[in-house]
Protein backbone atom coordinates (compact mmCIF):
# COMPACT_ATOMS: atom_id res chain seq x y z
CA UNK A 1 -24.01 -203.96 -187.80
CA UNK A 2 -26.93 -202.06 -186.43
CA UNK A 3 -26.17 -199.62 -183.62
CA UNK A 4 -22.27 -199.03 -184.52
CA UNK A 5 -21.48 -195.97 -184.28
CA UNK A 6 -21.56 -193.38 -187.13
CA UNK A 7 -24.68 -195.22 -188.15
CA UNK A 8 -28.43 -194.21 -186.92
CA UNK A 9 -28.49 -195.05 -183.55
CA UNK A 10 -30.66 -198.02 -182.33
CA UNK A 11 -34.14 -197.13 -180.10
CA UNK A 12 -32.79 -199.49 -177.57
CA UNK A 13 -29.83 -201.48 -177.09
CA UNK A 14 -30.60 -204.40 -174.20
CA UNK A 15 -27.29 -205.45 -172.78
CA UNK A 16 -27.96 -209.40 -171.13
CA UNK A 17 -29.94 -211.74 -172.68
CA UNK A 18 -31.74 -213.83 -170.16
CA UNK A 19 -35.03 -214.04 -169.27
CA UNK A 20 -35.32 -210.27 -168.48
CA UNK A 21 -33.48 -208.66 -171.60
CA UNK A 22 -35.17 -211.05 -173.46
CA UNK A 23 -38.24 -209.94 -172.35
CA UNK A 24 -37.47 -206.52 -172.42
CA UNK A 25 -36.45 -206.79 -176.16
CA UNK A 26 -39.31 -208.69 -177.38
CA UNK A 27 -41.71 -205.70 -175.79
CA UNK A 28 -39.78 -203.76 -177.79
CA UNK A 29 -40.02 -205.32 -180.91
CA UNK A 30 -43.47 -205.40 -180.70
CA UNK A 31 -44.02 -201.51 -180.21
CA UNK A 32 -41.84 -201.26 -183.38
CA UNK A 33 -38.72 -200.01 -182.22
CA UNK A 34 -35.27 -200.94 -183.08
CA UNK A 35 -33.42 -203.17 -180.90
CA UNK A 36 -30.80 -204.93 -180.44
CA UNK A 37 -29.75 -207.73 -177.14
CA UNK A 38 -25.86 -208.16 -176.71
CA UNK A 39 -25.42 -211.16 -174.72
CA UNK A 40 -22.55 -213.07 -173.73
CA UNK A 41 -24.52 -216.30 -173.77
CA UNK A 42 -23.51 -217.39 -170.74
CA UNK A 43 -26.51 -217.55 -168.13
CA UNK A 44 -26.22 -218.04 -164.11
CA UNK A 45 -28.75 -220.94 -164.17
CA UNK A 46 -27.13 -222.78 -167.12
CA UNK A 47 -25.93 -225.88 -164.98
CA UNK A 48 -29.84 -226.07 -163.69
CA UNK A 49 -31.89 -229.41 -165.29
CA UNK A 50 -34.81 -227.15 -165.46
CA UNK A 51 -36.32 -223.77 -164.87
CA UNK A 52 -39.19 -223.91 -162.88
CA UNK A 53 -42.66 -222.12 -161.63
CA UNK A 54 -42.41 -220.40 -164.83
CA UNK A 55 -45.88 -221.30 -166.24
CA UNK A 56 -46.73 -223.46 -168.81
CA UNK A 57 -42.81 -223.93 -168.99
CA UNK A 58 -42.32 -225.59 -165.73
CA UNK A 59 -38.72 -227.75 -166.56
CA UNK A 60 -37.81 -226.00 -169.51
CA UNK A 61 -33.66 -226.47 -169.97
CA UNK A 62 -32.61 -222.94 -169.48
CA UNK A 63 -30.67 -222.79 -172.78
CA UNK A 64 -33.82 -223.86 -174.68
CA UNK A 65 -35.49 -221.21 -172.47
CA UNK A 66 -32.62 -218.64 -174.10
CA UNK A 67 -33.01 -220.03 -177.47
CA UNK A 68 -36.50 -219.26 -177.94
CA UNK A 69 -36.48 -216.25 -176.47
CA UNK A 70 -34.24 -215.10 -178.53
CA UNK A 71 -36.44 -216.67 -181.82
CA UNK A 72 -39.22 -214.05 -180.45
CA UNK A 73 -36.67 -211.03 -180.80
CA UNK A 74 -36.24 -212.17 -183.90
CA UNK A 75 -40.04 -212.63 -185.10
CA UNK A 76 -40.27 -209.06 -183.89
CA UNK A 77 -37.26 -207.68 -185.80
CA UNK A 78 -34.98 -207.37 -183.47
CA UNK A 79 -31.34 -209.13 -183.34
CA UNK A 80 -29.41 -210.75 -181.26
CA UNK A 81 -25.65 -210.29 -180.92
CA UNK A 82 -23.66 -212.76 -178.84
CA UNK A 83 -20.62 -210.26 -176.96
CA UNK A 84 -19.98 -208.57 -173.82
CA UNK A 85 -19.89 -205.05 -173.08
CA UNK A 86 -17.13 -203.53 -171.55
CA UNK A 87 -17.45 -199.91 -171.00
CA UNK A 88 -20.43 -196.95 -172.15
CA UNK A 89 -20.69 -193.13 -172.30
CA UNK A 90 -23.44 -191.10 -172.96
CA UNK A 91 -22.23 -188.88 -175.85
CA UNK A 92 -23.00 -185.05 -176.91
CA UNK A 93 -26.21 -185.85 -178.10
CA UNK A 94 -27.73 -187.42 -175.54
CA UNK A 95 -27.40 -191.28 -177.20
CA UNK A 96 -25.21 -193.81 -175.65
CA UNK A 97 -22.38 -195.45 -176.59
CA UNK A 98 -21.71 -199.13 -175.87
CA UNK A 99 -18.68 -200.45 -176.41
CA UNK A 100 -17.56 -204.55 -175.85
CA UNK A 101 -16.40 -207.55 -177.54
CA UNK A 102 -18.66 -207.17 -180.42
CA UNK A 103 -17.92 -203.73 -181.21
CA UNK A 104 -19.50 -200.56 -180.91
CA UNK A 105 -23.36 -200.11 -180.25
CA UNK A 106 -25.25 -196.47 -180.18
CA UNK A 107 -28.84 -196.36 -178.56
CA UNK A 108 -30.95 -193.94 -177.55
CA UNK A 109 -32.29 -195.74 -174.18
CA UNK A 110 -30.61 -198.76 -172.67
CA UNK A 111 -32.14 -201.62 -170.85
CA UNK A 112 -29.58 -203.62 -168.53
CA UNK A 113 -29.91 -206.84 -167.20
CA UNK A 114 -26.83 -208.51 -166.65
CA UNK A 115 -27.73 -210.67 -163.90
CA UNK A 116 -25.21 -211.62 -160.87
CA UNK A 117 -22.52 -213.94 -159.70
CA UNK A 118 -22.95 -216.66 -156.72
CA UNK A 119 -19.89 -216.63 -154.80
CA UNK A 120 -20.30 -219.97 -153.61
CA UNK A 121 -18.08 -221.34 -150.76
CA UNK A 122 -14.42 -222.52 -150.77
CA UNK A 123 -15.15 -225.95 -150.20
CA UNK A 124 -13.34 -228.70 -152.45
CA UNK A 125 -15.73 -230.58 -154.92
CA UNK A 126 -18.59 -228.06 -154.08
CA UNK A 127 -18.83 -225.91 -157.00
CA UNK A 128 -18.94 -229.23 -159.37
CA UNK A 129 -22.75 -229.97 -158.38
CA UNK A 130 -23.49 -226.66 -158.34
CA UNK A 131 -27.02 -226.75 -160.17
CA UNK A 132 -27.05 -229.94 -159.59
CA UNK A 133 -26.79 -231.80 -156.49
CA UNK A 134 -25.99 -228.45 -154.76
CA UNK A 135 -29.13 -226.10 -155.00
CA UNK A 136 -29.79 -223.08 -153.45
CA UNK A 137 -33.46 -221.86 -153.33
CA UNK A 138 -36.58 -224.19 -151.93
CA UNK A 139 -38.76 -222.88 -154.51
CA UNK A 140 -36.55 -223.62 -157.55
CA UNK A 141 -35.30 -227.10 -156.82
CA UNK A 142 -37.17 -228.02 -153.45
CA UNK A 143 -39.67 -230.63 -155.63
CA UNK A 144 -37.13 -232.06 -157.48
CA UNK A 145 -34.81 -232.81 -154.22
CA UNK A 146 -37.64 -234.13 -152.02
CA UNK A 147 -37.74 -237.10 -149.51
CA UNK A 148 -33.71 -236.92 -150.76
CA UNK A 149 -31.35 -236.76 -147.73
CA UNK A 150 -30.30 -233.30 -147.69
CA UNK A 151 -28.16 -231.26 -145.62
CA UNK A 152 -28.14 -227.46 -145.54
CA UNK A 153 -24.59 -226.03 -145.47
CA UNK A 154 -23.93 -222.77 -142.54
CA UNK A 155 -22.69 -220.02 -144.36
CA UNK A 156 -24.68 -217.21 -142.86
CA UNK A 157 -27.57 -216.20 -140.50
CA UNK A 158 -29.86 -216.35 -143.17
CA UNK A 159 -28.75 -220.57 -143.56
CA UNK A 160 -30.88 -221.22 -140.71
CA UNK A 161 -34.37 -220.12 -142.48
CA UNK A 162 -33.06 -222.53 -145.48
CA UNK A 163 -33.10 -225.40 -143.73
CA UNK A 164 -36.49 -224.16 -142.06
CA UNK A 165 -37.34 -224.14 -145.26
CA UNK A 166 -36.34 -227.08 -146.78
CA UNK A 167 -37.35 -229.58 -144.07
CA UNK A 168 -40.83 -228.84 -145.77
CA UNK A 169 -39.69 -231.06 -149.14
CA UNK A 170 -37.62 -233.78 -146.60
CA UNK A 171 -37.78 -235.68 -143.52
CA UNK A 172 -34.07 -236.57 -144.03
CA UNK A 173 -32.30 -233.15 -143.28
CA UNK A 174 -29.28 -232.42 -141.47
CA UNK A 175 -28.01 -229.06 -141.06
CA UNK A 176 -24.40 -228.40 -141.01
CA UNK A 177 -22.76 -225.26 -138.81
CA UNK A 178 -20.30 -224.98 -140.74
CA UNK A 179 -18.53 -221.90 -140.68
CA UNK A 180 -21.90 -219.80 -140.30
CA UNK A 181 -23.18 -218.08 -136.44
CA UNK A 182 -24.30 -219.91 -134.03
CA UNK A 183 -28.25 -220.73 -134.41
CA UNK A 184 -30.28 -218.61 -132.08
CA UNK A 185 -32.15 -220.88 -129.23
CA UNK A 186 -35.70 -220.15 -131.54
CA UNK A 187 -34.58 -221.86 -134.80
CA UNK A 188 -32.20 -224.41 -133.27
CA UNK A 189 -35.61 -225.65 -130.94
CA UNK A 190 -37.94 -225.27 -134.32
CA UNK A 191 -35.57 -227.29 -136.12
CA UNK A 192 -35.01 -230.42 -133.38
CA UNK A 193 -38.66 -230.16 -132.85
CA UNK A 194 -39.01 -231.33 -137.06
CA UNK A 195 -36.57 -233.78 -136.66
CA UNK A 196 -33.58 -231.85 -138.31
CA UNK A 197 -30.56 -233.39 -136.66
CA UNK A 198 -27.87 -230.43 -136.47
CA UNK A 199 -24.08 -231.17 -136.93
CA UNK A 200 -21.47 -229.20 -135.52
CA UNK A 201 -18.12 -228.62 -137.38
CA UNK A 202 -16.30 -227.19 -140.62
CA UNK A 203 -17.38 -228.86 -143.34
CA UNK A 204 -14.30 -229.54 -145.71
CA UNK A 205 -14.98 -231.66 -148.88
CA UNK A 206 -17.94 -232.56 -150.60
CA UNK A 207 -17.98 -235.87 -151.77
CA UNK A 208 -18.44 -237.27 -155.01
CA UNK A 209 -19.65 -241.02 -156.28
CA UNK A 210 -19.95 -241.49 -159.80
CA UNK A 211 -20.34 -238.26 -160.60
CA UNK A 212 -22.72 -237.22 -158.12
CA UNK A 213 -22.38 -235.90 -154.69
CA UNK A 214 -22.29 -238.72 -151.81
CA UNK A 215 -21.66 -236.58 -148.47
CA UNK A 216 -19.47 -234.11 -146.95
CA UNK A 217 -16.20 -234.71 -145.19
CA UNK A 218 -16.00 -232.83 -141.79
CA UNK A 219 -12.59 -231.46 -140.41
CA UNK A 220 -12.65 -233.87 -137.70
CA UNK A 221 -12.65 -236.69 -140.42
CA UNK A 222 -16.12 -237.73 -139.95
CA UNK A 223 -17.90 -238.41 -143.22
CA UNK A 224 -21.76 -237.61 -143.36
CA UNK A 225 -23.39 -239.32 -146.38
CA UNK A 226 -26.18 -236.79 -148.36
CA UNK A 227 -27.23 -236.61 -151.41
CA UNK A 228 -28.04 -233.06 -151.50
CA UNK A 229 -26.36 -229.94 -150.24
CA UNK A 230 -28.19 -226.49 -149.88
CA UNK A 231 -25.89 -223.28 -149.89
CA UNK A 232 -26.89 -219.59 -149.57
CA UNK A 233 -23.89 -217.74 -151.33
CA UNK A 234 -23.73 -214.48 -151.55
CA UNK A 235 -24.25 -212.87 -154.79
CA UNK A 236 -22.95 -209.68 -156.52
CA UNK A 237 -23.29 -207.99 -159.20
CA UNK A 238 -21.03 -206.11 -161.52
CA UNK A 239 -21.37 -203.97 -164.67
CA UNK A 240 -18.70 -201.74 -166.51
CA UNK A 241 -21.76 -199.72 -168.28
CA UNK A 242 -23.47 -198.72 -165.25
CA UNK A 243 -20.28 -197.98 -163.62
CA UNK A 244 -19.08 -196.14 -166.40
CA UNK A 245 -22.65 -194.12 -166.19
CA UNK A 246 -22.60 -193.69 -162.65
CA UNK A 247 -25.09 -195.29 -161.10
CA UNK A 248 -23.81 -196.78 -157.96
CA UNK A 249 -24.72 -200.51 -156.48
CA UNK A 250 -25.88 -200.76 -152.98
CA UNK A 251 -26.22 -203.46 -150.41
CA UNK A 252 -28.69 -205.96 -150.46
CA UNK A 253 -30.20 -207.12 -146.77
CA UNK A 254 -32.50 -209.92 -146.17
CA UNK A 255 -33.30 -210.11 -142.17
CA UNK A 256 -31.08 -208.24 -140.70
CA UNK A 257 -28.25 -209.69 -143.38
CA UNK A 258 -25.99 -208.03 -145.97
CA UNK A 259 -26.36 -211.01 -148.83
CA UNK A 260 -24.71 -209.18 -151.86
CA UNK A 261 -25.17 -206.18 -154.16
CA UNK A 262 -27.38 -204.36 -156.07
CA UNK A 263 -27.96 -201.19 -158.38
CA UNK A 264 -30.83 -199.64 -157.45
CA UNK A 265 -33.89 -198.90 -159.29
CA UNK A 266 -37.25 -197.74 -159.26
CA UNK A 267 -41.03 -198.11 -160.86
CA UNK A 268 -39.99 -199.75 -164.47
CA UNK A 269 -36.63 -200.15 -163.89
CA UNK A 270 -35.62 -196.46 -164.11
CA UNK A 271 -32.49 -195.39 -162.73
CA UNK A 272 -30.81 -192.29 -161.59
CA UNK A 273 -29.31 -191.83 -164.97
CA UNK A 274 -32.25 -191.09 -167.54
CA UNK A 275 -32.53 -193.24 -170.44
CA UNK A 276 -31.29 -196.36 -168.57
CA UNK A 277 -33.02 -198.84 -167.19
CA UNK A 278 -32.53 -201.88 -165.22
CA UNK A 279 -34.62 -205.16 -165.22
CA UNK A 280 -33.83 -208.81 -163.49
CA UNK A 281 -31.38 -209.50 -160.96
CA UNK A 282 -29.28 -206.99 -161.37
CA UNK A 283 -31.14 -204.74 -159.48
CA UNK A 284 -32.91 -207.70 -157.92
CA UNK A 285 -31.40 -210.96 -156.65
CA UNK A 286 -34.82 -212.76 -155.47
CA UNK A 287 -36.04 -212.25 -158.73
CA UNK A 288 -36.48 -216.18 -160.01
CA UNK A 289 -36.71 -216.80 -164.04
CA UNK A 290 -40.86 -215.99 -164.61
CA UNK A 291 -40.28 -212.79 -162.50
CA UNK A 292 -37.19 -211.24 -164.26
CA UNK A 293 -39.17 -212.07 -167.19
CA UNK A 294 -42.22 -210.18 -165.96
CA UNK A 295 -39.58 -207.07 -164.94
CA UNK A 296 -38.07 -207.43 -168.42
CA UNK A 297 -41.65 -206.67 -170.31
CA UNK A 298 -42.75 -203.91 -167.71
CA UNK A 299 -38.90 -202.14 -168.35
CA UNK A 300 -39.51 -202.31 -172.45
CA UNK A 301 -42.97 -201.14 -172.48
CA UNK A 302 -41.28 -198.13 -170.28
CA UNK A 303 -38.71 -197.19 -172.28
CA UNK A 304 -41.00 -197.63 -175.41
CA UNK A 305 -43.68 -194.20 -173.14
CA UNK A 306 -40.26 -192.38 -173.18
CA UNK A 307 -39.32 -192.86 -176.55
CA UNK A 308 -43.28 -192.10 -177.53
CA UNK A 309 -42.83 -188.84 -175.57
CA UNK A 310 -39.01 -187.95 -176.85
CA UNK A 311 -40.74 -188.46 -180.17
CA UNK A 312 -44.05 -186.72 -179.77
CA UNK A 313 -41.57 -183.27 -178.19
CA UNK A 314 -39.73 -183.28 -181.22
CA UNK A 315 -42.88 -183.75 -183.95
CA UNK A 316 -44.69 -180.87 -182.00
CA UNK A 317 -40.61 -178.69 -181.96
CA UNK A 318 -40.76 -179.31 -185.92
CA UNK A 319 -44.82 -178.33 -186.83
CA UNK A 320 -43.76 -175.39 -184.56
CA UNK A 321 -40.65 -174.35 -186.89
């Protein structure tokens, strides 16, 4: 397999194969380098109908999304390894070793973009719509929920601004407290003045009919009937390579709020380890599909300069010998 080590080492393994790597890896393949994406095929947005503001592939499945993306790696000559990657070191010579479920890769740059996790609420029969009938951001799903009734679930100080948000796609919105702080006087006014009606109490159930979601069950007993739910979870992020390298996560804070994790990085996705770069929501959780895409091409045709200059240093070292 390309990349194992004892062979020549790859130009650039991508580890994550969503819209970012993907990306990444086909700017890659295009500058003529060798690479390889090692992906464990299993995306964040998979239970979604459709990826959207994404043009010209506005409601794309995601899979299909994934699929051709990786038929472009392909028409470029890279591959496409389906696997998960478990640990990496950088070795004497300055390459990198990957290792995971598919083996052992060698590169000389890496490009990582791994995503993140939603850790979505405790609530029974929540996490079965998730994608679904329980959405998250306004701008990915708020067209395809509207003039729905919809009710934005408390979890934080940030759940406020959703349902500020989403009362722009529905009249019918009712915004649940949940177990999230207490609105401040300025939202809770903005939102009676728009007609939100705000319910106090622990949600406890989401309800089901027919396989889709039909309400919420409060603790008190009372049943509200919706046919959406919105939820800000947190998100985090983990990866055993950039652990393993060093490169340390850090907290992400949206007004005033700690909403996840990070690892950091800076003008085309470089990192404090050189050689590695980052690209999508691992290092950015806002990013939505067309945007990690856009990160992905703008970390490739990075790495590609460095590899032009490693390569140029060592023709001028040998005319020089």
């Amino acid at each position: 397999m390309p990349g194992e080590t004892g062979t020549t080492p790859l130009d650039v393994l991508v580890v994550g194969g969503g819209a970012a790597g993907l990306a990444a890896a086909v700017a890659l393949g295009r500058a003529r380098r060798s690479v390889t994406v090692l992906d464990a095929q299993n995306p964040r947005n998979a239970p979604a109908h459709g990826v959207h503001n994404f043009l010209t592939r506005d409601g794309i499945a995601p899979l299909e999304l994934q699929r051709n993306g990786s038929d472009e790696v392909r028409r470029y000559g890279g591959t496409v390894v389906a696997g998960t990657a478990t640990g990496a070191v950088r070795t004497s010579d300055g390459t990198f070793t990957v290792t995971g479920s598919a083996g052992e890769f060698r590169a000389r740059r890496l490009v990582v973009a791994t995503g993140l996790v939603d850790d979505l609420p405790e609530v029974p029969g929540l996490r079965e719509h998730w994608g679904g009938d329980v959405v998250h951001c306004p701008y990915c799903h708020g067209y395809e929920v509207a003039d729905r009734a919809l009710g934005v679930l408390g979890t934080s100080a940030l759940s406020g601004h959703q349902a500020w948000l989403f009362r722009q796609w529905s009249a019918d919105l009712v915004y649940f407290t949940h177990t999230g702080p207490a609105l401040d006087d300025q939202r809770r006014e903005e939102l009676l003045a728009r007609g939100v009606r705000i319910v106090d109490g622990e949600v406890r159930e989401v309800l089901s009919r027919d396989g889709r979601l039909s309400g919420v069950r409060l603790a008190d007993g009372t049943e509200v009937a919706r046919d959406v739910l919105v939820v800000g979870a947190p998100v985090r992020v983990s990866s055993p390579v950039l652990d393993d390298l060093g490169i340390v996560r850090e907290p992400v804070v949206v007004g005033g709020v700690e909403v996840g994790d990070r690892y950091p990085s800076g003008p085309g996705g470089t990192t404090t380890v050189a050689g590695v770069h980052l690209a999508g929501n691992v290092t950015d959780p806002q990013a939505q599909v067309v945007t990690a895409a856009a990160a992905g091409l703008l970390a490739g045709a990075a790495v590609n300069a460095d590899l032009v200059a490693e390569d140029t240093a060592a023709a001028v070292a040998a005319s020089r010998a």
